[in-house]
PDB file of N, CA and C in Angstrom:
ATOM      1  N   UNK A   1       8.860 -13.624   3.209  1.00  0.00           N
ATOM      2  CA  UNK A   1       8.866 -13.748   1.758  1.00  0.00           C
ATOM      3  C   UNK A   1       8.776 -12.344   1.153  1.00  0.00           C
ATOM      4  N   UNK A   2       9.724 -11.973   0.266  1.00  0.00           N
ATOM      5  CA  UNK A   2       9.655 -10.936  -0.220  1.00  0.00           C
ATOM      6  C   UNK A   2       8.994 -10.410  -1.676  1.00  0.00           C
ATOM      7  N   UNK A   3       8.286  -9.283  -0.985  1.00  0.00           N
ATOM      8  CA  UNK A   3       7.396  -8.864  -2.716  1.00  0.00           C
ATOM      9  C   UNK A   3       7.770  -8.958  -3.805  1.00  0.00           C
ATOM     10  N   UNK A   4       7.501 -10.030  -4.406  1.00  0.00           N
ATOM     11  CA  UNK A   4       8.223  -9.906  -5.775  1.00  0.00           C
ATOM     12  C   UNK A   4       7.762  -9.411  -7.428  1.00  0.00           C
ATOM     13  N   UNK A   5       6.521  -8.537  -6.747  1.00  0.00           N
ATOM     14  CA  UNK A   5       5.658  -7.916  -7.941  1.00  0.00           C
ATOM     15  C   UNK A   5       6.116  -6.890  -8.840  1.00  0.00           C
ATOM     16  N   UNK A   6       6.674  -6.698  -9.900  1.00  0.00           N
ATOM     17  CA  UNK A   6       7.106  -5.624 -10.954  1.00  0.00           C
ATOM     18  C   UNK A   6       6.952  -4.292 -10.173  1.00  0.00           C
ATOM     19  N   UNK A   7       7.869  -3.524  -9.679  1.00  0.00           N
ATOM     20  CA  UNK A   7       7.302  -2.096  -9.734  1.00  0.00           C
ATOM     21  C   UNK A   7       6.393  -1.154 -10.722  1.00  0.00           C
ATOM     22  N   UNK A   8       6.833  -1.328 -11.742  1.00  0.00           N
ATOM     23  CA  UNK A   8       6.195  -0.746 -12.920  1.00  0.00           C
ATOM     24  C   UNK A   8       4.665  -1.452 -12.992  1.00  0.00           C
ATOM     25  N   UNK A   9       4.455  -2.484 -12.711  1.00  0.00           N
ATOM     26  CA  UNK A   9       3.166  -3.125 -13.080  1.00  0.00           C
ATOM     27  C   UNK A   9       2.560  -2.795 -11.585  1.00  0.00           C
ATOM     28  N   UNK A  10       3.385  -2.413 -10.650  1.00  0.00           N
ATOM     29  CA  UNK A  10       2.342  -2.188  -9.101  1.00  0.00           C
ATOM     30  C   UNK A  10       2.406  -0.934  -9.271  1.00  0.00           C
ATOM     31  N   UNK A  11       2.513  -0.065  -9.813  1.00  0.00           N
ATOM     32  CA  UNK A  11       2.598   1.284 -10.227  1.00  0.00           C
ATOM     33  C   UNK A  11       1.519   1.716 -11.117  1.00  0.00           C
ATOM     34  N   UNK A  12       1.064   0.865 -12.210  1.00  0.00           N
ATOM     35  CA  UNK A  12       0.297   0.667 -13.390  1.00  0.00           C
ATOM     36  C   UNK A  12      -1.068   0.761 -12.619  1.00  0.00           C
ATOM     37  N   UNK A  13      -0.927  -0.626 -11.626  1.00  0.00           N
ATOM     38  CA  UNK A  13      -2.160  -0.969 -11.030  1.00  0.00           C
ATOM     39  C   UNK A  13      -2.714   0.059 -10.091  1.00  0.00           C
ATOM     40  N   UNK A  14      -2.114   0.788  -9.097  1.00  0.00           N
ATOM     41  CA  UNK A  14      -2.170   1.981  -8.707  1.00  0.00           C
ATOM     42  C   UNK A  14      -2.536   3.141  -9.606  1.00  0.00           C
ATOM     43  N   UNK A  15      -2.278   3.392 -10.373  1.00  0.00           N
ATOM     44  CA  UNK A  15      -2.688   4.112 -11.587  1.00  0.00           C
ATOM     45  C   UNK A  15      -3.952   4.207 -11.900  1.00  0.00           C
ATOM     46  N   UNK A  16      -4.448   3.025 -12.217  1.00  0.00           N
ATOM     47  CA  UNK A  16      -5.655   2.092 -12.838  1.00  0.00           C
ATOM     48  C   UNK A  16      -6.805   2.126 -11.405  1.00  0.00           C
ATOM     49  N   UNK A  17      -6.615   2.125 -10.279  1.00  0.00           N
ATOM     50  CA  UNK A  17      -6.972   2.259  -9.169  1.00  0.00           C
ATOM     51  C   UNK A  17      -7.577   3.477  -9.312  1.00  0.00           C
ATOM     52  N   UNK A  18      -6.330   4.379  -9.256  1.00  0.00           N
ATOM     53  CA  UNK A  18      -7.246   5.740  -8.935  1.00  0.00           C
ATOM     54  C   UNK A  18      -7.809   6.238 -10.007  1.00  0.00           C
ATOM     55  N   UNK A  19      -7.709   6.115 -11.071  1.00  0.00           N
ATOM     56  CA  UNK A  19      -8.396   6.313 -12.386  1.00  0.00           C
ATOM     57  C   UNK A  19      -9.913   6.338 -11.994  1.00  0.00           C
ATOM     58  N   UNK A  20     -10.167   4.749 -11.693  1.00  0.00           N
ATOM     59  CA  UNK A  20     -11.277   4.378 -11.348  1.00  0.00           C
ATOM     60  C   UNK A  20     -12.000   5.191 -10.152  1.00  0.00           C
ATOM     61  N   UNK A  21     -11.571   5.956  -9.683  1.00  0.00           N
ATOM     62  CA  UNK A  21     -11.863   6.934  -8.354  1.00  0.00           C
ATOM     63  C   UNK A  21     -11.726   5.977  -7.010  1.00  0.00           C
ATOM     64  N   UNK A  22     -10.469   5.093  -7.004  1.00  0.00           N
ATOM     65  CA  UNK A  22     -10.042   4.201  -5.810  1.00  0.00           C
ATOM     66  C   UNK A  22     -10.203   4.792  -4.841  1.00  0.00           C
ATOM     67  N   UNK A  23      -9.871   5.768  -4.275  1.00  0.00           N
ATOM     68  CA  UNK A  23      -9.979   6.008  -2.580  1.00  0.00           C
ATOM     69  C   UNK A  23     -10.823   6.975  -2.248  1.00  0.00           C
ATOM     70  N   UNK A  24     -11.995   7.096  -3.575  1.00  0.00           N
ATOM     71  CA  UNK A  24     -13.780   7.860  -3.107  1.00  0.00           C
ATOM     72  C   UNK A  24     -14.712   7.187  -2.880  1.00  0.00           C
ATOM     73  N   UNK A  25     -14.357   5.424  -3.343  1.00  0.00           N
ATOM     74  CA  UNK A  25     -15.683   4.547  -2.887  1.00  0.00           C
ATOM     75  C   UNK A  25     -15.704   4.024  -2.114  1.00  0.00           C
ATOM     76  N   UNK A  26     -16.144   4.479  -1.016  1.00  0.00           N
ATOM     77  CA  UNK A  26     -16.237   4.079   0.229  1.00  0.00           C
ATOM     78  C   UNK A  26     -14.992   3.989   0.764  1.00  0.00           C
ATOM     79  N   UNK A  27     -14.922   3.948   2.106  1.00  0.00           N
ATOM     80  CA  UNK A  27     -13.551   3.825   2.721  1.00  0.00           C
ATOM     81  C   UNK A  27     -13.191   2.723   3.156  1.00  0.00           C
ATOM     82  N   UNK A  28     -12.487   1.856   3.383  1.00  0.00           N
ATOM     83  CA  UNK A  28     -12.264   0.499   4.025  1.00  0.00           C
ATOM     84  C   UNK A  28     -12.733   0.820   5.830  1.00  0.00           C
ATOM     85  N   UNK A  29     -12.208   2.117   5.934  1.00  0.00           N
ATOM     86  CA  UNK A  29     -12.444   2.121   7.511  1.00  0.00           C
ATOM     87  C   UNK A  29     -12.651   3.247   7.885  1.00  0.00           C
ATOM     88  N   UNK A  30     -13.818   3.651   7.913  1.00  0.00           N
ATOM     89  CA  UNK A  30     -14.712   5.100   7.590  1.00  0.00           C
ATOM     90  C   UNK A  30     -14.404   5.734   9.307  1.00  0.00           C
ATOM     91  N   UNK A  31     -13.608   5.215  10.254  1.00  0.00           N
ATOM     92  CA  UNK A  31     -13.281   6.187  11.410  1.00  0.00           C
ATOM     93  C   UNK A  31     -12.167   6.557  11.514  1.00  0.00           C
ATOM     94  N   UNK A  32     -11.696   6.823   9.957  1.00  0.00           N
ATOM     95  CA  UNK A  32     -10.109   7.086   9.838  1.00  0.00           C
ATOM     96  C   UNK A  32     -10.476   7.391   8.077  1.00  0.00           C
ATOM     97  N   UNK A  33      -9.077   8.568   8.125  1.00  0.00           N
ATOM     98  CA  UNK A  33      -8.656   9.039   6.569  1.00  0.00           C
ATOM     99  C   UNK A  33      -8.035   8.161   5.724  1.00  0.00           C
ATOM    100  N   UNK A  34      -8.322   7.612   4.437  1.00  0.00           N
ATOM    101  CA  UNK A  34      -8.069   6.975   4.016  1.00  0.00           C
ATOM    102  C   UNK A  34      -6.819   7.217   3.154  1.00  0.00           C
ATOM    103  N   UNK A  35      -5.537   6.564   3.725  1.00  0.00           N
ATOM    104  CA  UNK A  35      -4.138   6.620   3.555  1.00  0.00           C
ATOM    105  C   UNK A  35      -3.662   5.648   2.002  1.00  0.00           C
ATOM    106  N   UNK A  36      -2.639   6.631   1.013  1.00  0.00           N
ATOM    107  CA  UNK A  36      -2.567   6.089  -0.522  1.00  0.00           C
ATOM    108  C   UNK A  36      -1.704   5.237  -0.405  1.00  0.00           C
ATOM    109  N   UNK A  37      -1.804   4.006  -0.812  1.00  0.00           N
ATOM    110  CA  UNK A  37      -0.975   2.865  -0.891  1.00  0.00           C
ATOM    111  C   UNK A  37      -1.912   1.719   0.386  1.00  0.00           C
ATOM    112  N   UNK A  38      -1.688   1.924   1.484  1.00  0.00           N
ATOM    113  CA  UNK A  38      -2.301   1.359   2.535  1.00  0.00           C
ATOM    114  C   UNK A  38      -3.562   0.836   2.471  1.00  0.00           C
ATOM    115  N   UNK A  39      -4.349   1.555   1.676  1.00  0.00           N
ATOM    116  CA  UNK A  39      -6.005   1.359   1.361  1.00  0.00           C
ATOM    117  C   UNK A  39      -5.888   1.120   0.210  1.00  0.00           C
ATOM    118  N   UNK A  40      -5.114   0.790  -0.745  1.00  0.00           N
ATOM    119  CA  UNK A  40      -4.864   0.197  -2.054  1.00  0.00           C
ATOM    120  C   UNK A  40      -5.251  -1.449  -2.377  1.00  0.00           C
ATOM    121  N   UNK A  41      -5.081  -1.676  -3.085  1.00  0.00           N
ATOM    122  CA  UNK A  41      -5.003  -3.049  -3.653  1.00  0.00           C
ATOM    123  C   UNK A  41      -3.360  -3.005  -4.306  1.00  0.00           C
ATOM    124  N   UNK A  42      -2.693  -2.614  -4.293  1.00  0.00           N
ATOM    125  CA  UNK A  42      -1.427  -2.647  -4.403  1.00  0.00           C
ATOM    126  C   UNK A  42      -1.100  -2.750  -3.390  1.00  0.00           C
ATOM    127  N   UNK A  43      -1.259  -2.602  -1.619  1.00  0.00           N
ATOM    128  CA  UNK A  43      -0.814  -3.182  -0.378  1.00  0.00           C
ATOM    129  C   UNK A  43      -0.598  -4.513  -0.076  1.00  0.00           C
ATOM    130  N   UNK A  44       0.258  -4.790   0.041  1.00  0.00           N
ATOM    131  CA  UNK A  44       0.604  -6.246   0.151  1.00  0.00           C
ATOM    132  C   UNK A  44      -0.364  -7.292   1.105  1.00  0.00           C
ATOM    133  N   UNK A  45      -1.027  -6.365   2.088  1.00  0.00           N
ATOM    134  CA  UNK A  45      -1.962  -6.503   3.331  1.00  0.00           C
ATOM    135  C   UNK A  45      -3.586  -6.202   2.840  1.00  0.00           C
ATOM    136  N   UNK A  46      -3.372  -5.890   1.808  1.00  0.00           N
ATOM    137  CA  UNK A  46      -5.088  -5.405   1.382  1.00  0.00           C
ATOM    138  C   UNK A  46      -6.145  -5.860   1.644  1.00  0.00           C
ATOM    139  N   UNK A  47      -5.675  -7.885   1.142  1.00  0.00           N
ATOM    140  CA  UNK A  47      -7.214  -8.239   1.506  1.00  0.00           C
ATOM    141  C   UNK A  47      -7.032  -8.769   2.852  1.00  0.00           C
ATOM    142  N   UNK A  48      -6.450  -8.412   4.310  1.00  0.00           N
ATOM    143  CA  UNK A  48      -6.656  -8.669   5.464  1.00  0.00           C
ATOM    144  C   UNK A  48      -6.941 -10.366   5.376  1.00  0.00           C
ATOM    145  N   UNK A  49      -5.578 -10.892   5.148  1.00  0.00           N
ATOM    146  CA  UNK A  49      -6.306 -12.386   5.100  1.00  0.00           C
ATOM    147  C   UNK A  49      -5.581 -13.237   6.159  1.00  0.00           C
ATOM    148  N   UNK A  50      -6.126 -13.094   7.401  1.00  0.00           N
ATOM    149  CA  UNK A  50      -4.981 -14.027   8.467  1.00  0.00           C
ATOM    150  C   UNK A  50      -3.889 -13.134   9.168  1.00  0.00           C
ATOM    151  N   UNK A  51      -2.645 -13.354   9.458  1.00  0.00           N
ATOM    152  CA  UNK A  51      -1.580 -12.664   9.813  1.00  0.00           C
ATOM    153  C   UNK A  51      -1.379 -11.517   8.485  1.00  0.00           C
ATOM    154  N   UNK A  52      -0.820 -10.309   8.954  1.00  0.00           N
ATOM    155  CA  UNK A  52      -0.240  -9.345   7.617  1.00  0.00           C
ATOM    156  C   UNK A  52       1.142  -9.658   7.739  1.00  0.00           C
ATOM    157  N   UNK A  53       1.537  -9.350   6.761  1.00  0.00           N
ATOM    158  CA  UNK A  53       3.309  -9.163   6.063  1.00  0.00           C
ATOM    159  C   UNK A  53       4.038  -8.119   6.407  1.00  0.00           C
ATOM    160  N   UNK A  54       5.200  -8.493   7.285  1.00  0.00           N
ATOM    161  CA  UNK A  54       5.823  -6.617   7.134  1.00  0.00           C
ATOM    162  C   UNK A  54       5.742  -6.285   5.818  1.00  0.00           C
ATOM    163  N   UNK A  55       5.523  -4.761   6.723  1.00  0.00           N
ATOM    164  CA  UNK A  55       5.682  -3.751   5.352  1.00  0.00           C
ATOM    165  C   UNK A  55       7.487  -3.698   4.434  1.00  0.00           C
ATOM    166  N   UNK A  56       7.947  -4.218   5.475  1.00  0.00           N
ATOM    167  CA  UNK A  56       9.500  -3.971   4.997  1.00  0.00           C
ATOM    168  C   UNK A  56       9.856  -5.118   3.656  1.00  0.00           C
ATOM    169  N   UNK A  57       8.586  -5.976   3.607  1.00  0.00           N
ATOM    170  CA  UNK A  57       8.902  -7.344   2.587  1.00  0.00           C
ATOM    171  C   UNK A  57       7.910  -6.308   1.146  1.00  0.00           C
ATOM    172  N   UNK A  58       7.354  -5.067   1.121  1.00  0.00           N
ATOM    173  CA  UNK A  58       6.319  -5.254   0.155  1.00  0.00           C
ATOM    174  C   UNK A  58       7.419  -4.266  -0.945  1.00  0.00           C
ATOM    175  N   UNK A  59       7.373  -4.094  -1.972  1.00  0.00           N
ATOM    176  CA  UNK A  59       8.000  -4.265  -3.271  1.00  0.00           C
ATOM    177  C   UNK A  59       7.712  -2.230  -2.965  1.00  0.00           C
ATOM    178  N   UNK A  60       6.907  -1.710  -2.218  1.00  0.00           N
ATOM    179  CA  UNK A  60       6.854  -0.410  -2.484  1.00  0.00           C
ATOM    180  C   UNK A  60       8.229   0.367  -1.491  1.00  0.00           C
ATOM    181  N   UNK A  61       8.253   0.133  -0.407  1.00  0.00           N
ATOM    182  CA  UNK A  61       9.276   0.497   0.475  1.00  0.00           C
ATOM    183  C   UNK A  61      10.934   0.797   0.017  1.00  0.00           C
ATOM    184  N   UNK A  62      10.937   1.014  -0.794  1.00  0.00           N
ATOM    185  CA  UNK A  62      12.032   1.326  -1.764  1.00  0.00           C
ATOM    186  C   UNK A  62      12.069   2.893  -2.181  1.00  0.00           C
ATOM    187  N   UNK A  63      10.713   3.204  -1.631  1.00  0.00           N
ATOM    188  CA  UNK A  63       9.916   4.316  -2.559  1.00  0.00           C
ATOM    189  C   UNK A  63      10.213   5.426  -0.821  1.00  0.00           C
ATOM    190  N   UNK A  64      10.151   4.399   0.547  1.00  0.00           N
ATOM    191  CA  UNK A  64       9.916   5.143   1.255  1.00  0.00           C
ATOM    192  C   UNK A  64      11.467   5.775   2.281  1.00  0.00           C
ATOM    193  N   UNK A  65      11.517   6.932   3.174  1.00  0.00           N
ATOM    194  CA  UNK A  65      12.678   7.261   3.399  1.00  0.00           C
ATOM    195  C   UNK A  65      13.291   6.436   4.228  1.00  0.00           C
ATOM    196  N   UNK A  66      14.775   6.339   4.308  1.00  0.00           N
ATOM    197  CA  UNK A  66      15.238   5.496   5.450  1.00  0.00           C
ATOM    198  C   UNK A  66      14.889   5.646   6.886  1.00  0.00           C
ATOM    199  N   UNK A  67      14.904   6.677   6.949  1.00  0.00           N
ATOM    200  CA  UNK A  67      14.236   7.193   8.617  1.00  0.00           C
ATOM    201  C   UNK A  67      13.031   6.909   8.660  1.00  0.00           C
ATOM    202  N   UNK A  68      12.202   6.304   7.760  1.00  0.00           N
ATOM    203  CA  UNK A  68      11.256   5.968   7.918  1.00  0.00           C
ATOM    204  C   UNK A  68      10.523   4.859   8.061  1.00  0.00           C
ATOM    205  N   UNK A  69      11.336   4.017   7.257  1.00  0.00           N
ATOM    206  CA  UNK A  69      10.856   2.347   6.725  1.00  0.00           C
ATOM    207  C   UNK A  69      10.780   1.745   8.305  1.00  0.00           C
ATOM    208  N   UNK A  70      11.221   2.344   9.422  1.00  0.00           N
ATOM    209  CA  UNK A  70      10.966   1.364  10.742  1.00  0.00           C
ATOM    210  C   UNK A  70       9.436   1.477  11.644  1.00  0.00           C
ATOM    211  N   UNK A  71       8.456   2.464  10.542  1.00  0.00           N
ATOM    212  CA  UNK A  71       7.539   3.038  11.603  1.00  0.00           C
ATOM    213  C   UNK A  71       6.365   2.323  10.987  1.00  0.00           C
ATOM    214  N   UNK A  72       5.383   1.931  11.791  1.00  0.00           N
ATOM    215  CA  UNK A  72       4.631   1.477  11.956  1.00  0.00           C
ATOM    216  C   UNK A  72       3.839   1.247  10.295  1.00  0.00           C
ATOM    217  N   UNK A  73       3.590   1.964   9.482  1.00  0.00           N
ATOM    218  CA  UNK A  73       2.962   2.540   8.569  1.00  0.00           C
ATOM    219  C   UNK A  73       4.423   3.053   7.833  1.00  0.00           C
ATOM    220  N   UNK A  74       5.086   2.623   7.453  1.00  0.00           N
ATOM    221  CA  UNK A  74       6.046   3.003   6.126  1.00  0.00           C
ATOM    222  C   UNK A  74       5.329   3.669   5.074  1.00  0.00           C
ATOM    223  N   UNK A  75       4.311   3.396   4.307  1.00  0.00           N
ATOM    224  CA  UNK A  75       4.109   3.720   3.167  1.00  0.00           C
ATOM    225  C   UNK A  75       3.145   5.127   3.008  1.00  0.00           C
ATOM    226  N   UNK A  76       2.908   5.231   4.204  1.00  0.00           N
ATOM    227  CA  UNK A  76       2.245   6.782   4.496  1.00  0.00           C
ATOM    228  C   UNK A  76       3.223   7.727   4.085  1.00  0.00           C
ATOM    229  N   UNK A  77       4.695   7.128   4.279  1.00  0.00           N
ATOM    230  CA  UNK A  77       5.633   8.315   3.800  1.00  0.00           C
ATOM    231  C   UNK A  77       6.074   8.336   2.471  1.00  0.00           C
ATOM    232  N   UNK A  78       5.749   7.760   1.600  1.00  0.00           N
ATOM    233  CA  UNK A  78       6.023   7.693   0.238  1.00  0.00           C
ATOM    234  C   UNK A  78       5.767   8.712  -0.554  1.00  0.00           C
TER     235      UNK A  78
END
């Protein structure tokens, strides 16, 4: 199923994220650097609920390079 969330409004929300100082409160996974988009609430995978979604279905990957969209973590390259 493919992301079908507004860019502009997942852009907004990202915005609004880091405004709020999103990726200084605390880390989701404090034995690792905390990566923009991935550790978001704009990640399609955020709230870890069950199986995750390719990254290739989430509405940001548009954003990322072609040589890239096949690797593990797409959105690290954005």
């Amino acid at each position: 199923m493919q992301d079908d969330r507004d860019i502009l409004e997942l852009l907004k929300a990202e915005l609004a994220f880091l405004e709020k100082g999103g990726y200084r409160k605390g880390p989701r996974y404090p034995w690792r650097p905390t990566f923009m988009f991935e550790d978001s609430p704009t990640c399609i995978n955020f709230q870890g609920e069950g199986h995750p979604r390719p990254c290739g279905e989430c509405a940001l990957i548009q954003f990322v390079p072609e040589d890239r969209k096949k690797l593990r973590y797409p959105c690290r390259h954005i």
